[in-house]
Protein backbone atom coordinates (compact mmCIF):
# COMPACT_ATOMS: atom_id res chain seq x y z
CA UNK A 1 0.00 0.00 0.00
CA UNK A 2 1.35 3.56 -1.00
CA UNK A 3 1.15 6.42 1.58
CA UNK A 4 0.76 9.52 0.17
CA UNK A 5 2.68 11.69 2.46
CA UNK A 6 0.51 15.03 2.10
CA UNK A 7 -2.96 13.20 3.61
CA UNK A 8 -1.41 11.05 5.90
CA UNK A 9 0.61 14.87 7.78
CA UNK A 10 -3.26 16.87 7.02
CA UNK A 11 -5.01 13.66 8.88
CA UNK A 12 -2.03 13.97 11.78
CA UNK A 13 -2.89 17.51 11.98
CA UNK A 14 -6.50 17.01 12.40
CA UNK A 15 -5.80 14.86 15.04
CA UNK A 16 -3.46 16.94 17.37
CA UNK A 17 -6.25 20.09 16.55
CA UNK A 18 -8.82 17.67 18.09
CA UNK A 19 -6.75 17.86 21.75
CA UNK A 20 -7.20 21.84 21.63
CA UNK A 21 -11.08 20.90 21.07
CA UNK A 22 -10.90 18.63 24.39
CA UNK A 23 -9.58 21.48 26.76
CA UNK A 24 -11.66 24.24 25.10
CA UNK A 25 -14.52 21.83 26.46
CA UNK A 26 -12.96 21.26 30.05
CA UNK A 27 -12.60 24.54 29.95
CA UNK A 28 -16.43 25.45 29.31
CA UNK A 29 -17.10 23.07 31.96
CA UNK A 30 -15.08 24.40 34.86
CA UNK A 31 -16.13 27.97 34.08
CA UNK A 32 -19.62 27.30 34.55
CA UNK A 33 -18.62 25.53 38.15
CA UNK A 34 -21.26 23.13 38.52
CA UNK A 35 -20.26 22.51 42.17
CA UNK A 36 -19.08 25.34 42.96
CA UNK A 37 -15.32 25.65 43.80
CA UNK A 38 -14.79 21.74 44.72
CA UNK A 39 -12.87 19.80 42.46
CA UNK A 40 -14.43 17.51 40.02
CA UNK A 41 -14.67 15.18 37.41
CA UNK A 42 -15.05 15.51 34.08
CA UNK A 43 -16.40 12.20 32.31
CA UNK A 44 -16.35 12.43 28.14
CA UNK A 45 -17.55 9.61 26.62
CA UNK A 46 -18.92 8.40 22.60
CA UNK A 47 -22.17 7.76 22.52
CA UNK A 48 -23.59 6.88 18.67
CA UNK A 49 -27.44 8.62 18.12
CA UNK A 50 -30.56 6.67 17.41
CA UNK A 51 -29.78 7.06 13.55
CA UNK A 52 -27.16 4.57 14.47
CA UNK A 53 -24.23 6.34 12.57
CA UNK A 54 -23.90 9.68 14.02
CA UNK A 55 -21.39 9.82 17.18
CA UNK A 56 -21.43 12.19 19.60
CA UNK A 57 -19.44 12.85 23.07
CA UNK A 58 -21.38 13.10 25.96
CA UNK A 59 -19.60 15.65 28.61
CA UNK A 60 -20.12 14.75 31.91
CA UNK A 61 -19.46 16.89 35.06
CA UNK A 62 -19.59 14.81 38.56
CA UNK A 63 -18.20 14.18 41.77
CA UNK A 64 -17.23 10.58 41.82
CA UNK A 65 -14.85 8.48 39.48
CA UNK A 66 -17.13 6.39 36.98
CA UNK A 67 -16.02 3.53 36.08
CA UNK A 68 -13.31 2.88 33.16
CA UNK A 69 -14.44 2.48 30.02
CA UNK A 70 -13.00 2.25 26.20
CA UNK A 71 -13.76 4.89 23.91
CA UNK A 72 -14.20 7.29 26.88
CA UNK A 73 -11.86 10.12 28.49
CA UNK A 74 -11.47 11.17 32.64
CA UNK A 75 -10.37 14.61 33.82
CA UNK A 76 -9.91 15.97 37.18
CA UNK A 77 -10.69 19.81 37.62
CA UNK A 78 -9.75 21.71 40.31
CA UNK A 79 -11.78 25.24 39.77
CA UNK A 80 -10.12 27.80 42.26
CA UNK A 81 -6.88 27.25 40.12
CA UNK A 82 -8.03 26.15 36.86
CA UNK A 83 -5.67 23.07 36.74
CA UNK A 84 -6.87 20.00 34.81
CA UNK A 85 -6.00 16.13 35.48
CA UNK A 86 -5.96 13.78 33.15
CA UNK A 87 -6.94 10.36 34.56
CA UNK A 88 -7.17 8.75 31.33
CA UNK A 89 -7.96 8.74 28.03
CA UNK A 90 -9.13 5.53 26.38
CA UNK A 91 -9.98 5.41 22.41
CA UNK A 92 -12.26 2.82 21.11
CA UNK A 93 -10.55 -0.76 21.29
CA UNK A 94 -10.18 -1.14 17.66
CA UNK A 95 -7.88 2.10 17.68
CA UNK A 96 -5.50 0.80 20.47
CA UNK A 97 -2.36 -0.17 18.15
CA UNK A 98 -2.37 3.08 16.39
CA UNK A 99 -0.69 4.72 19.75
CA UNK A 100 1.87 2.39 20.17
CA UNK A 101 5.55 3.77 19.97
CA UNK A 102 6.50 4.27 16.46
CA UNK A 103 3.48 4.80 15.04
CA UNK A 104 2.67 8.22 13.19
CA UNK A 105 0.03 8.82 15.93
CA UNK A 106 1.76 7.65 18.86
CA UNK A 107 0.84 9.31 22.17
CA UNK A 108 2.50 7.58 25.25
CA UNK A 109 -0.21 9.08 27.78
CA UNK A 110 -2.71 7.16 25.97
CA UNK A 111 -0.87 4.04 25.67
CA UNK A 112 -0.59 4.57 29.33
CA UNK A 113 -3.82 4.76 29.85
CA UNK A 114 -4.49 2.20 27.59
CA UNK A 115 -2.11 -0.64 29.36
CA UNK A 116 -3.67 0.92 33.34
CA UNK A 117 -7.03 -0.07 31.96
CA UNK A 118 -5.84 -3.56 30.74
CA UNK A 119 -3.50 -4.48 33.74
CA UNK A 120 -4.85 -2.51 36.55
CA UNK A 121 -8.50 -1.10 35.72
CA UNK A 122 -9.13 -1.03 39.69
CA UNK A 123 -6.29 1.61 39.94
CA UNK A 124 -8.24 4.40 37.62
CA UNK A 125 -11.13 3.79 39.52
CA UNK A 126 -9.83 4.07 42.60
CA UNK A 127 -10.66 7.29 44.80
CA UNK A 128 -8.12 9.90 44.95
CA UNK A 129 -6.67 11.46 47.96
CA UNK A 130 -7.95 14.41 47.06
CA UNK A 131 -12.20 13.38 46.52
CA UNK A 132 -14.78 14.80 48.46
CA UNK A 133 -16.24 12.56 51.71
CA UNK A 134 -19.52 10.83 50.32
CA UNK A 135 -21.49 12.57 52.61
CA UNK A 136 -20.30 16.26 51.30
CA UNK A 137 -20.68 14.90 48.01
CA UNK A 138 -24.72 13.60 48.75
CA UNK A 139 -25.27 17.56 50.44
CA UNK A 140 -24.48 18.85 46.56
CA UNK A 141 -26.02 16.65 45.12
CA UNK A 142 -29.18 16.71 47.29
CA UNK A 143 -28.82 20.92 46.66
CA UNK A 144 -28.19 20.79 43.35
CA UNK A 145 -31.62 18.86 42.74
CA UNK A 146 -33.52 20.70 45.30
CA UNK A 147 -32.68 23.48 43.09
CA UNK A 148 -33.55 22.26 39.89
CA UNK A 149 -36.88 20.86 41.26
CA UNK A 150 -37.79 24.94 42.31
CA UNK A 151 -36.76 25.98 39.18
CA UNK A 152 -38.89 23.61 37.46
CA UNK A 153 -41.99 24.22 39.96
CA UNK A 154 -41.23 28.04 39.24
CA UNK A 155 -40.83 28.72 43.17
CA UNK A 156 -39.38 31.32 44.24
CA UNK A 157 -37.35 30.75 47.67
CA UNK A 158 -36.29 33.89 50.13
CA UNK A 159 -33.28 33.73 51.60
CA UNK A 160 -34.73 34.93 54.20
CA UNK A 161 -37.82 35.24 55.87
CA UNK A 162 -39.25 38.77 57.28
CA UNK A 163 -40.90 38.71 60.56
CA UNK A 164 -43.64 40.65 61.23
């Protein structure tokens, strides 16, 4: 099979653009601190439309680890300093050789992640030093849907009460 040089450098390109894509979207999500200024995940994952053809990735803010998946990405953001962690980031299984070392899209952080979630899968999901207690993590969440029931009711809640 002949390579033509030209495609196979525009198709690299395309592919290193996508990363800038992936932290533009991080980005989005920290800025909009969805719980507040506790760090967080952030879960991307492929997820293919009822057409059956169209893909799509599904961004995912949250406050526990999910659990590893192919074809799916894990960040950790810390909002009060805008840092991002990346956790891993696992491409569909039949893409797996193409990061290997010598390869034209070699990446060795996703080879990493690639061999964690073959040899040690319990590892990535494993909680880090750094995660919220569950029971600070069940007050957001408990908040976060007490809010978003009001809103939906149209309620209007004081903060506080006048006495008369």
């Amino acid at each position: 099979m002949k390579i033509n040089r030209l495609e196979t450098h525009d198709r690299l390109e395309h592919f290193k653009k996508q990363s800038f894509d992936i932290s533009e979207c991080c980005q989005d999500i920290i800025n909009q601190r969805p719980f507040g200024e506790n760090p967080f995940y952030i879960f991307a994952h492929a997820r293919t439309d009822d057409d059956g053809v169209t893909k799509r990735l599904i961004w995912q803010p949250r406050l526990t680890k999910p659990q590893a998946q192919d074809n799916s990405m894990l960040f950790k953001a810390y909002p009060a300093s805008d840092n991002i962690k990346v956790i891993w980031i696992i491409p569909p299984k039949e893409t797996w050789s193409q990061f290997q070392k010598g390869k034209v899209t070699e990446d060795s952080r996703i080879y990493q992640s690639i061999q964690s979630f073959l040899t040690n899968k319990e590892g990535l999901e494993a909680r880090e030093n750094d995660d919220l207690p569950d029971e600070k993590i069940n007050v957001i969440y408990e908040n976060i849907a007490r809010s978003m029931k009001t809103k939906k009711l149209g309620l209007i809640i004081p903060h506080s009460i006048p006495t008369l």
